[in-house]
PDB file of N, CA and C in Angstrom:
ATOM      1  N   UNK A   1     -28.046 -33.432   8.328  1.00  0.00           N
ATOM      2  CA  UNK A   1     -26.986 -32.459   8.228  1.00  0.00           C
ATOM      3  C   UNK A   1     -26.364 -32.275   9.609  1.00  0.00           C
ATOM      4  N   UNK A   2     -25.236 -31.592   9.863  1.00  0.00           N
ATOM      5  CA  UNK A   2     -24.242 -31.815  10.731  1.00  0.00           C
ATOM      6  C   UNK A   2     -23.874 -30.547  10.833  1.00  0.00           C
ATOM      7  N   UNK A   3     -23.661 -29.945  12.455  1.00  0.00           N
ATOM      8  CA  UNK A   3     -22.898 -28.716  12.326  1.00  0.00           C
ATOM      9  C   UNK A   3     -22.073 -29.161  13.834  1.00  0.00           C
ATOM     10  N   UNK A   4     -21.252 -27.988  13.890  1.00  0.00           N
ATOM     11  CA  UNK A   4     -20.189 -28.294  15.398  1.00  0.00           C
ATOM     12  C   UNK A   4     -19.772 -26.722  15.573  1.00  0.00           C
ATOM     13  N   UNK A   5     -20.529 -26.328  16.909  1.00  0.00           N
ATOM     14  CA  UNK A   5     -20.861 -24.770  17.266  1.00  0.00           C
ATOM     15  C   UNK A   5     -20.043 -24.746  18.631  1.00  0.00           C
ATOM     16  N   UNK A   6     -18.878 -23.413  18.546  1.00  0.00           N
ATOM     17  CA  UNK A   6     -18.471 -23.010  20.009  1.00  0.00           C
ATOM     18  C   UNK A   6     -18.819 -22.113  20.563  1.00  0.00           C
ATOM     19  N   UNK A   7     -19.195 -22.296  21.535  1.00  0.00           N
ATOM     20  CA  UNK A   7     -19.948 -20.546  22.184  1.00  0.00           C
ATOM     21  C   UNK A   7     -19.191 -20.410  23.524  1.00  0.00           C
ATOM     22  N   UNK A   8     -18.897 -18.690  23.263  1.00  0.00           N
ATOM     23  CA  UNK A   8     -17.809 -18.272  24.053  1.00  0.00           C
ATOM     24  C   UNK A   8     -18.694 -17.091  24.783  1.00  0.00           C
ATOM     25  N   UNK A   9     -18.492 -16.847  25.891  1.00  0.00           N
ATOM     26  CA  UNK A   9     -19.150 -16.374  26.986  1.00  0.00           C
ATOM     27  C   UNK A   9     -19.584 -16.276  28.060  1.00  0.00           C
ATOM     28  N   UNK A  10     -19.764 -16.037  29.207  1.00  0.00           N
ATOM     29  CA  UNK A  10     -20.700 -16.858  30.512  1.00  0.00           C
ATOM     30  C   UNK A  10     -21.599 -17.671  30.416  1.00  0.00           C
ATOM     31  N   UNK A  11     -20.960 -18.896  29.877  1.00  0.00           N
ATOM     32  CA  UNK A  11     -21.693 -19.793  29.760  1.00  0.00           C
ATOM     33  C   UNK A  11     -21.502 -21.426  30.249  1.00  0.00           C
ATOM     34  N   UNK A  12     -20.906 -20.925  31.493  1.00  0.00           N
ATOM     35  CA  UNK A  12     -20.216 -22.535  32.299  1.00  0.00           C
ATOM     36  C   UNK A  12     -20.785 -21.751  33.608  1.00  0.00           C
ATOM     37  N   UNK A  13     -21.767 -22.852  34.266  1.00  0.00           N
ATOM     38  CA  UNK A  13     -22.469 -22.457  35.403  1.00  0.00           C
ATOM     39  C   UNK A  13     -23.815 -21.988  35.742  1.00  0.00           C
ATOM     40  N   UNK A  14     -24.109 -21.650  34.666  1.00  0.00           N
ATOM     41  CA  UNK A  14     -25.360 -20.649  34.789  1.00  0.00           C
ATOM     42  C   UNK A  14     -26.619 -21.327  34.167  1.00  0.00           C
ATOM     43  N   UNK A  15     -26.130 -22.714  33.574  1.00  0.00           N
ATOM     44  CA  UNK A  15     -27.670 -23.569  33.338  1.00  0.00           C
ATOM     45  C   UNK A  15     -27.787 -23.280  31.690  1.00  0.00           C
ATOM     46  N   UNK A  16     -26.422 -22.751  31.103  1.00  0.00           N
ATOM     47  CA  UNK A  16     -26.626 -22.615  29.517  1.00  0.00           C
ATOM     48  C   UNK A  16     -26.318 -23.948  28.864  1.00  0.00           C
ATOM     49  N   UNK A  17     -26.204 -25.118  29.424  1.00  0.00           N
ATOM     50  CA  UNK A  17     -26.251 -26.419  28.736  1.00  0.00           C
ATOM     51  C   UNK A  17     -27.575 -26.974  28.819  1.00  0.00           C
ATOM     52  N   UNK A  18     -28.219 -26.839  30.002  1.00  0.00           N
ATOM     53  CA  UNK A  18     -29.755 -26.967  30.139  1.00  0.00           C
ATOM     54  C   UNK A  18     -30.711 -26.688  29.351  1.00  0.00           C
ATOM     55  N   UNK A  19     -30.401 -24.614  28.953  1.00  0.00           N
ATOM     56  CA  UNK A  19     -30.667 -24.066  27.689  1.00  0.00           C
ATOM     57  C   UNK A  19     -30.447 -24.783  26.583  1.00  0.00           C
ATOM     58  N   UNK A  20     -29.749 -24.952  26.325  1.00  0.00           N
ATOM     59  CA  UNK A  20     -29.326 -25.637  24.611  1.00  0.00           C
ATOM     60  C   UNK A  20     -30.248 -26.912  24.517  1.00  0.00           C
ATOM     61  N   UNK A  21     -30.467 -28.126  25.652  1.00  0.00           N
ATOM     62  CA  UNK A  21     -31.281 -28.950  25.766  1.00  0.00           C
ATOM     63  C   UNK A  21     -32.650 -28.406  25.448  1.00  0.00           C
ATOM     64  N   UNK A  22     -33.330 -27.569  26.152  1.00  0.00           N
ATOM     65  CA  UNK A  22     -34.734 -27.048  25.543  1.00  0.00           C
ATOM     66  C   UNK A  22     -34.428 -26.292  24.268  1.00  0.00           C
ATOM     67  N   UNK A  23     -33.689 -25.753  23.795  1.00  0.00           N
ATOM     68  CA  UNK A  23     -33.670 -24.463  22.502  1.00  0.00           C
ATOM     69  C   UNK A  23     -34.060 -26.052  21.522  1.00  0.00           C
ATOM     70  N   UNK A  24     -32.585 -27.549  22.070  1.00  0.00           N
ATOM     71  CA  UNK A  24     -32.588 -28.142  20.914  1.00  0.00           C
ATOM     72  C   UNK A  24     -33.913 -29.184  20.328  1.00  0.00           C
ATOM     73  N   UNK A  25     -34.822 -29.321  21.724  1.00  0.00           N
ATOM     74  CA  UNK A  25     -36.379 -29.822  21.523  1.00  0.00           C
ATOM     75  C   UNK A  25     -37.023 -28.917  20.796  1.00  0.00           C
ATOM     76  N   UNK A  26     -37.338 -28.037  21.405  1.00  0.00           N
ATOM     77  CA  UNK A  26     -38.149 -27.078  20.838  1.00  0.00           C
ATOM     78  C   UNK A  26     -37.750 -26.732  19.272  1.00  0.00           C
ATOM     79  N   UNK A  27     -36.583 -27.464  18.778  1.00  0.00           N
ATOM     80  CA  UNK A  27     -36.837 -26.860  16.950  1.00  0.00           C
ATOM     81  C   UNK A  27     -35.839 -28.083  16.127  1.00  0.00           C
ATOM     82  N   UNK A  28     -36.426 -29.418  17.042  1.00  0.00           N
ATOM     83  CA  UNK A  28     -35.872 -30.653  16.323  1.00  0.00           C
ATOM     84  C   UNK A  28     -34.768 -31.039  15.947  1.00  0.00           C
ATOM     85  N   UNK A  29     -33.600 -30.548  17.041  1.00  0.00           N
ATOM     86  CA  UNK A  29     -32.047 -30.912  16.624  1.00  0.00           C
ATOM     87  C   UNK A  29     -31.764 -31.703  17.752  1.00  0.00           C
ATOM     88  N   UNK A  30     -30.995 -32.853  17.016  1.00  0.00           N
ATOM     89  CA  UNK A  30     -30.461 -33.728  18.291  1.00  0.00           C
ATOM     90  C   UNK A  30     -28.991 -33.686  17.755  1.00  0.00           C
ATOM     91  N   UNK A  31     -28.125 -34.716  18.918  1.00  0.00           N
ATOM     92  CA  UNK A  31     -26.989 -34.311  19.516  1.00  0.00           C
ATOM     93  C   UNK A  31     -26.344 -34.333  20.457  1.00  0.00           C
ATOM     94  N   UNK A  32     -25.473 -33.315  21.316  1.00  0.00           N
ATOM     95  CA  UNK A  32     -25.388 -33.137  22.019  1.00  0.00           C
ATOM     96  C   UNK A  32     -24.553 -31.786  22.905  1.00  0.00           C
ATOM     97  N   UNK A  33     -24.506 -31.244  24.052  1.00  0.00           N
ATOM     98  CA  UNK A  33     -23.852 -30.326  24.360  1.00  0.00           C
ATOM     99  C   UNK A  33     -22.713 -30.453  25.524  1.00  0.00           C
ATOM    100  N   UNK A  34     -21.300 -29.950  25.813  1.00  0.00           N
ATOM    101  CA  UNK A  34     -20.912 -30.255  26.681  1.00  0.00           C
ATOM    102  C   UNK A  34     -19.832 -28.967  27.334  1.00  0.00           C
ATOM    103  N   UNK A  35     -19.100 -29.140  28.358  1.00  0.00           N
ATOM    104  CA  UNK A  35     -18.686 -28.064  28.415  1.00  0.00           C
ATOM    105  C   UNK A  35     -16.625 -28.191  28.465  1.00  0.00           C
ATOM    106  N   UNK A  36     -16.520 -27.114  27.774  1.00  0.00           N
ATOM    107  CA  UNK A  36     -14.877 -27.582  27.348  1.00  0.00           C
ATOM    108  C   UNK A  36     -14.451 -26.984  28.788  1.00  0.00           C
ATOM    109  N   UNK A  37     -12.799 -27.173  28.895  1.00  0.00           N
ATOM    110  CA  UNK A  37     -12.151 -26.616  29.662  1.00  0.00           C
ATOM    111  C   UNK A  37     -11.460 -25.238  29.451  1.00  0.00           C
ATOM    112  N   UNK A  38     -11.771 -24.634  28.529  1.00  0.00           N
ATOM    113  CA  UNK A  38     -11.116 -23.574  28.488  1.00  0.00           C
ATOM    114  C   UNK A  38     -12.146 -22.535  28.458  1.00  0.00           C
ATOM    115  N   UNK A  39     -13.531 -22.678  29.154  1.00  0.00           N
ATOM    116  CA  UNK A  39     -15.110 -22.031  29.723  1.00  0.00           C
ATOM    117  C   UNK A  39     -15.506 -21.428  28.756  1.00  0.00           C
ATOM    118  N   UNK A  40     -15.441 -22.719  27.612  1.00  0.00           N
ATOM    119  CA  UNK A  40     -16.413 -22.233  25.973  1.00  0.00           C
ATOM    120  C   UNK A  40     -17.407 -23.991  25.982  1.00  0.00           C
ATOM    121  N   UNK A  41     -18.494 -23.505  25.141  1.00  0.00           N
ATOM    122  CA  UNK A  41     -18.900 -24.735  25.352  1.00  0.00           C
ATOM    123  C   UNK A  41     -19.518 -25.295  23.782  1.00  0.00           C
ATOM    124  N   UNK A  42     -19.251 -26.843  23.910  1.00  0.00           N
ATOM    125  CA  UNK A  42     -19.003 -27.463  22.419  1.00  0.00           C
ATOM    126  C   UNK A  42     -20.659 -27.734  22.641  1.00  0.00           C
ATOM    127  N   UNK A  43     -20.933 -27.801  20.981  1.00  0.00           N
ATOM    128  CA  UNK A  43     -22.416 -28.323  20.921  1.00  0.00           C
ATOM    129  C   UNK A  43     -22.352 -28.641  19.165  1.00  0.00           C
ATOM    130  N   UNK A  44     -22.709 -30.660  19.278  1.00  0.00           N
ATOM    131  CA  UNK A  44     -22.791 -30.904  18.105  1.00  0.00           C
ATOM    132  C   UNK A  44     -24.043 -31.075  17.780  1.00  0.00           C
ATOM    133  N   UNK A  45     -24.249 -30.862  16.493  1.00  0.00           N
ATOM    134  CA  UNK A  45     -25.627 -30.875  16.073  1.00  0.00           C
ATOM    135  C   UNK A  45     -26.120 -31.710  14.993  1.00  0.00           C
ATOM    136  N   UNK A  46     -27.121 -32.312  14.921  1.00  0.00           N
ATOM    137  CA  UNK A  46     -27.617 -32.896  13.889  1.00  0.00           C
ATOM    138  C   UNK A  46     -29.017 -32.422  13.453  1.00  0.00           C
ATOM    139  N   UNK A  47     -29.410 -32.274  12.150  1.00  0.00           N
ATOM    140  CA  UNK A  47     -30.822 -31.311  11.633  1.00  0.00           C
ATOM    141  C   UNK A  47     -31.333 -31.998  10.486  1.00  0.00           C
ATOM    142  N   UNK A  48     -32.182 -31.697  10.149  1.00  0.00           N
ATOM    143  CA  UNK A  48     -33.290 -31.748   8.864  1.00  0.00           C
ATOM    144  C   UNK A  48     -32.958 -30.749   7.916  1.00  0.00           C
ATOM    145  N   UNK A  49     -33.428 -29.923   8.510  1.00  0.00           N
ATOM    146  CA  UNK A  49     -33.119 -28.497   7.385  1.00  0.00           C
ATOM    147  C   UNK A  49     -32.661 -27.250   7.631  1.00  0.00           C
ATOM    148  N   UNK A  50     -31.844 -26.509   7.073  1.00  0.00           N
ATOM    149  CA  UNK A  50     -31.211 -25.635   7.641  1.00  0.00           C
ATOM    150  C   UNK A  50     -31.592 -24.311   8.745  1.00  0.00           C
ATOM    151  N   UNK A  51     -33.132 -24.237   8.113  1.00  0.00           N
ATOM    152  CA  UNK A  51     -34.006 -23.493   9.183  1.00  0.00           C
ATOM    153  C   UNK A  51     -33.856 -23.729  10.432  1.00  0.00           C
ATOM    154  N   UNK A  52     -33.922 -25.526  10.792  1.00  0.00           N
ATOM    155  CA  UNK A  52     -33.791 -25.755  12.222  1.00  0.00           C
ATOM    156  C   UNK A  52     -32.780 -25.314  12.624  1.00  0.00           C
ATOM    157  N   UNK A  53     -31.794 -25.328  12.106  1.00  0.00           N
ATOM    158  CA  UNK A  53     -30.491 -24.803  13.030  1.00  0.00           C
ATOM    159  C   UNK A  53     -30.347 -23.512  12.787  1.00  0.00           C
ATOM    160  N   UNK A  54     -30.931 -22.613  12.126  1.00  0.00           N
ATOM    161  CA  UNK A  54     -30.470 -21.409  12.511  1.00  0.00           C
ATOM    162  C   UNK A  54     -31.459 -20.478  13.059  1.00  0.00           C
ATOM    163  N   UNK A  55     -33.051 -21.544  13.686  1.00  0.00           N
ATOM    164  CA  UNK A  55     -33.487 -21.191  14.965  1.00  0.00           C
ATOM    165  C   UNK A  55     -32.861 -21.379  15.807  1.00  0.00           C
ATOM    166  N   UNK A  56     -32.540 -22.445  16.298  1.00  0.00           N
ATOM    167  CA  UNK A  56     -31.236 -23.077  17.075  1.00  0.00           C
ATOM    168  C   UNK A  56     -30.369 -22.096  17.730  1.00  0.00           C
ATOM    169  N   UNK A  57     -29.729 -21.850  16.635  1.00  0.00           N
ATOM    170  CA  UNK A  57     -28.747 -20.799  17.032  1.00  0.00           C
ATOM    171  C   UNK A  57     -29.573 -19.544  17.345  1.00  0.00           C
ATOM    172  N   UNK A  58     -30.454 -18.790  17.047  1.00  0.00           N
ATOM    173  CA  UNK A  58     -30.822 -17.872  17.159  1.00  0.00           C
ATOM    174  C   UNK A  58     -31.101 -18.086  18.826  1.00  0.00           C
ATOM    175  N   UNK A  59     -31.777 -19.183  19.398  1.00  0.00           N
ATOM    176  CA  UNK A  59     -32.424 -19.052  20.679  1.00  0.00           C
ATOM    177  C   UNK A  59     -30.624 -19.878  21.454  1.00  0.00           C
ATOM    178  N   UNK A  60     -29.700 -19.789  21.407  1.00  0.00           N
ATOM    179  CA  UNK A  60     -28.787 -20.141  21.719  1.00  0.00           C
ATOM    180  C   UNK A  60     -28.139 -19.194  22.164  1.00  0.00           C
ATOM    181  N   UNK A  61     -28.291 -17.786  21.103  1.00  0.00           N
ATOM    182  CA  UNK A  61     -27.489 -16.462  21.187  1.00  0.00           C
ATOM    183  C   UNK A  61     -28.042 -15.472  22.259  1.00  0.00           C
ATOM    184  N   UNK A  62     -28.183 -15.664  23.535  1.00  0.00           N
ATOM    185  CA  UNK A  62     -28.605 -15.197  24.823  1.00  0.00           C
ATOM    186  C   UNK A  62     -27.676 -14.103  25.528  1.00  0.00           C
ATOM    187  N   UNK A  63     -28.482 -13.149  25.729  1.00  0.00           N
ATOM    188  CA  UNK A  63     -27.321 -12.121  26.393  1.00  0.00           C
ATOM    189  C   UNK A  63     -28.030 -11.577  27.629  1.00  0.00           C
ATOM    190  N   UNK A  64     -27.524 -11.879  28.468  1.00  0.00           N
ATOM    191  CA  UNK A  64     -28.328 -11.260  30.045  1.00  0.00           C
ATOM    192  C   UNK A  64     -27.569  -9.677  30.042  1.00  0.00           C
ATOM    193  N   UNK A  65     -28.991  -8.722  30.577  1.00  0.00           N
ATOM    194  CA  UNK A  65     -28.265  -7.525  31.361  1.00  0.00           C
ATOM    195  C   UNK A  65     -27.605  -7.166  32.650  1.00  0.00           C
ATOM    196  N   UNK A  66     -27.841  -8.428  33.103  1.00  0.00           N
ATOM    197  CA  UNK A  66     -27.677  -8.335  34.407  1.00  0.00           C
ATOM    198  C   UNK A  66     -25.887  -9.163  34.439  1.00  0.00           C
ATOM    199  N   UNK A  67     -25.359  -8.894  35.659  1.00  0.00           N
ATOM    200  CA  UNK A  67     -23.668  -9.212  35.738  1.00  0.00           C
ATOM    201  C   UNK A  67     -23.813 -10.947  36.002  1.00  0.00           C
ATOM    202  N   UNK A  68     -25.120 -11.628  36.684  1.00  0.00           N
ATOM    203  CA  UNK A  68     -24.544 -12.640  36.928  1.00  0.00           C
ATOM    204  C   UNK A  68     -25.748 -13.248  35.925  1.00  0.00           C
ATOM    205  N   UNK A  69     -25.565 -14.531  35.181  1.00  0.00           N
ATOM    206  CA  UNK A  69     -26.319 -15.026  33.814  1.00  0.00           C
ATOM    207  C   UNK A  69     -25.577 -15.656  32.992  1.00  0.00           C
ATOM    208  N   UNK A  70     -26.754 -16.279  32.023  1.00  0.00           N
ATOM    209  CA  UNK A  70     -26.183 -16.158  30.486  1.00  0.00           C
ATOM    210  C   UNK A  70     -25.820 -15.184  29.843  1.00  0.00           C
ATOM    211  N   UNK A  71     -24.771 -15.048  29.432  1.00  0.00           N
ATOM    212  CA  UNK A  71     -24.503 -14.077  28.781  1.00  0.00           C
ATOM    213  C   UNK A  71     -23.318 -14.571  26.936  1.00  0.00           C
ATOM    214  N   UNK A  72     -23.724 -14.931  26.336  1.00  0.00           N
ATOM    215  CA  UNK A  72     -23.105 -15.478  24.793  1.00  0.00           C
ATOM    216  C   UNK A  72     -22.254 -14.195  24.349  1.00  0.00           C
ATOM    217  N   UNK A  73     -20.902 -14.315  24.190  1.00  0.00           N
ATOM    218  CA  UNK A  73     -20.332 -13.251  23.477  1.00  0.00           C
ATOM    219  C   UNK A  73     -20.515 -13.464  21.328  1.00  0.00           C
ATOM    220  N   UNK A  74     -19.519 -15.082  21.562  1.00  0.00           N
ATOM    221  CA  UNK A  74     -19.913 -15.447  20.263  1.00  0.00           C
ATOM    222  C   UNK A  74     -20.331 -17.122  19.905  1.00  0.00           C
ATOM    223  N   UNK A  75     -20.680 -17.382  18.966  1.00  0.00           N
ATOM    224  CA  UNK A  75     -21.199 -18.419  18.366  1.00  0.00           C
ATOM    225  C   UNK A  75     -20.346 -18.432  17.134  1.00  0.00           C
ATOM    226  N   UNK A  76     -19.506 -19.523  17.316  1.00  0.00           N
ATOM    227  CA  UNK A  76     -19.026 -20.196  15.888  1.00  0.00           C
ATOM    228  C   UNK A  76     -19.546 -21.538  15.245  1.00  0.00           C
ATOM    229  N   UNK A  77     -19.735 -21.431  13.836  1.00  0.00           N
ATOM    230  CA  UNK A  77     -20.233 -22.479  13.111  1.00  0.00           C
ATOM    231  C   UNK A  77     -19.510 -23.031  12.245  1.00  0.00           C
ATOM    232  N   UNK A  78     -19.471 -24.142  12.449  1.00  0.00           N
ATOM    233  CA  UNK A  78     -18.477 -25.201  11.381  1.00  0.00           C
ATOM    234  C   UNK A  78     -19.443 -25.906  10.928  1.00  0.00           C
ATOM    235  N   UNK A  79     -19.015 -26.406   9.584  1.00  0.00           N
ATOM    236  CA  UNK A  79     -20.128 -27.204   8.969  1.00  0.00           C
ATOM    237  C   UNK A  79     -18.920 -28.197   8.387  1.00  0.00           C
ATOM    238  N   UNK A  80     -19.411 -29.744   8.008  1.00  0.00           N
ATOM    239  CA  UNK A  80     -17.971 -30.339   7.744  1.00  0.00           C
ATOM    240  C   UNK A  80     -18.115 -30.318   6.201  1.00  0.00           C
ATOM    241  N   UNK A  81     -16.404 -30.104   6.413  1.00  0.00           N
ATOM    242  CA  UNK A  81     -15.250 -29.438   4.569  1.00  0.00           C
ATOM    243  C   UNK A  81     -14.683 -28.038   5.791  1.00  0.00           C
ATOM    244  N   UNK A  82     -15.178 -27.526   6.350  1.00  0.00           N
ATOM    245  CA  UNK A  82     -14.760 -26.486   6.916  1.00  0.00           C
ATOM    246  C   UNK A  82     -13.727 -26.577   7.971  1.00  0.00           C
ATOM    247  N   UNK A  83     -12.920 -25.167   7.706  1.00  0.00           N
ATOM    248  CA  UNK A  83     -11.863 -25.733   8.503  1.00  0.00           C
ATOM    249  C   UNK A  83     -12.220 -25.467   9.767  1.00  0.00           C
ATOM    250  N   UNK A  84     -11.930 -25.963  11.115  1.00  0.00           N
ATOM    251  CA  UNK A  84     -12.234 -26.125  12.359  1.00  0.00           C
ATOM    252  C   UNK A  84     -13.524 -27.160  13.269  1.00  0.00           C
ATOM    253  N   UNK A  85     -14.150 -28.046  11.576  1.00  0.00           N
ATOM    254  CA  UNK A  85     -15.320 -28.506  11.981  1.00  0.00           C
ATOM    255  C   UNK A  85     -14.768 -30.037  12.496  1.00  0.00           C
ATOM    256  N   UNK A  86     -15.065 -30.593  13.414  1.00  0.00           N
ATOM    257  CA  UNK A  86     -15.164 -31.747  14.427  1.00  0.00           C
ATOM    258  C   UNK A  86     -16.409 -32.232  14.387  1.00  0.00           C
ATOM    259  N   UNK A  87     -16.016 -33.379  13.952  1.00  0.00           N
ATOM    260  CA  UNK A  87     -16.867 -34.161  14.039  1.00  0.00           C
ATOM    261  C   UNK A  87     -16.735 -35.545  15.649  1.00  0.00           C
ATOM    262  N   UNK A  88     -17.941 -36.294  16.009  1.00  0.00           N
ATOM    263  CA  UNK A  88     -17.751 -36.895  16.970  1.00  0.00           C
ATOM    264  C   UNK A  88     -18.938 -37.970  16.706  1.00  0.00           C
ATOM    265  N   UNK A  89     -18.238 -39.077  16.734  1.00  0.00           N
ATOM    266  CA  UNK A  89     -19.132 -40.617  15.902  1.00  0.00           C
ATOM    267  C   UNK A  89     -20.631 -40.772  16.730  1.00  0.00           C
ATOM    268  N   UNK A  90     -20.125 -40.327  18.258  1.00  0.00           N
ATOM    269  CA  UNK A  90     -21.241 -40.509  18.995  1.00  0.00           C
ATOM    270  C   UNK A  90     -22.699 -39.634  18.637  1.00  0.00           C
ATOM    271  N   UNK A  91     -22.220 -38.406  17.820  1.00  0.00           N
ATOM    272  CA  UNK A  91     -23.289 -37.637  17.785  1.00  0.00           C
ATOM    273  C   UNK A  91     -24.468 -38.457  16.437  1.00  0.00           C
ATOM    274  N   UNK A  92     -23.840 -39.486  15.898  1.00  0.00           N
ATOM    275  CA  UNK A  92     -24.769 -40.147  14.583  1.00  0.00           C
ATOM    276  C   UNK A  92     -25.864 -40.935  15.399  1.00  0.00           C
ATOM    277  N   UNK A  93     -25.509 -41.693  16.951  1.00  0.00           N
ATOM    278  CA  UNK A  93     -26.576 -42.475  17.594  1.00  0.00           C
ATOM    279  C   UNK A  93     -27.617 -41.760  18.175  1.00  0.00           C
ATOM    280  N   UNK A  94     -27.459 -40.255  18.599  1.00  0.00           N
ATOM    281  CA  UNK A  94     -28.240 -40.107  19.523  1.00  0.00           C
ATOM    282  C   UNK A  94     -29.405 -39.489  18.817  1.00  0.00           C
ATOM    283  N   UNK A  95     -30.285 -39.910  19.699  1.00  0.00           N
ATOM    284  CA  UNK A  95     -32.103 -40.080  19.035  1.00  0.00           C
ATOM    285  C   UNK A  95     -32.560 -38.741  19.723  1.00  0.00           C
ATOM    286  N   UNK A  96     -31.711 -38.009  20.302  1.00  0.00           N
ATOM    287  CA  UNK A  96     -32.124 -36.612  21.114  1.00  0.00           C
ATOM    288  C   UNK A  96     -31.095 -36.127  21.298  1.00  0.00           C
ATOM    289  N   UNK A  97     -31.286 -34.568  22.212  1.00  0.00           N
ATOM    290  CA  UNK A  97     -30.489 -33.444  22.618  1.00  0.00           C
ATOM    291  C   UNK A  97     -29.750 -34.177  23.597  1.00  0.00           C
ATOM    292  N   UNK A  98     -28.512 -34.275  24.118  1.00  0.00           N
ATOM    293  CA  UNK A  98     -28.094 -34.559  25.331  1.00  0.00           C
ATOM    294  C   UNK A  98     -27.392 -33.702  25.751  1.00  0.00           C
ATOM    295  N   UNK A  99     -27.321 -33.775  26.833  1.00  0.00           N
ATOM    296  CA  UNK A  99     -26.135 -32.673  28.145  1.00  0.00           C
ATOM    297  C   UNK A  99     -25.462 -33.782  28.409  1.00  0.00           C
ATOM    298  N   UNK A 100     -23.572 -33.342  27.654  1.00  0.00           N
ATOM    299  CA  UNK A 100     -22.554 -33.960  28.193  1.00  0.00           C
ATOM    300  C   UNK A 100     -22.073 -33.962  29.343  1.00  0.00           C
ATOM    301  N   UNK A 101     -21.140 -34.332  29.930  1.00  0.00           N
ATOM    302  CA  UNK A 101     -19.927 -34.093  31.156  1.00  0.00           C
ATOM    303  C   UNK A 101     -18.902 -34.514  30.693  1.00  0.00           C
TER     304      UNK A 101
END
């Protein structure tokens, strides 16, 4: 299964692509994550069962108290038929999580 997630927040700089790399080991989603230009960051996903990804997302949805951090405002989910979902051919090869550039 296939999803394509934007997360909007302080999340360019602060090591939240790093994050997504361990969240996506730790509960068996590969893929990959990268960071857009408009300081939201794309993350495609590939899963087993729907559980995995909505641990996934759960340990994705990070909010620091502090001013400088992770901090996630929102998380959007596309699943494909849906409108806004992107798909990307590269995400069918990869045998793991990757951190784009």
């Amino acid at each position: 299964m296939k999803a394509y997630l934007v997360i909007s927040g302080n999340v360019q700089g602060v090591g939240y692509r790093a994050h997504a790399k361990r969240a996506a080991h730790q509960h068996h989603v590969r893929g990959f994550v990268r960071n857009r230009h408009d300081g939201t960051v794309d993350v495609f996903a590939l899963y087993d069962k729907p559980e995995q990804l909505q641990a996934f997302i759960r340990e994705l949805d990070r909010k620091s108290e502090s001013f400088i951090g992770i901090h996630v405002d929102s998380i959007e989910v596309f699943r494909p038929g849906e409108l806004g979902f992107k798909d990307d051919a590269e995400t069918e090869t990869t045998a793991e999580f990757q951190i784009r550039f």
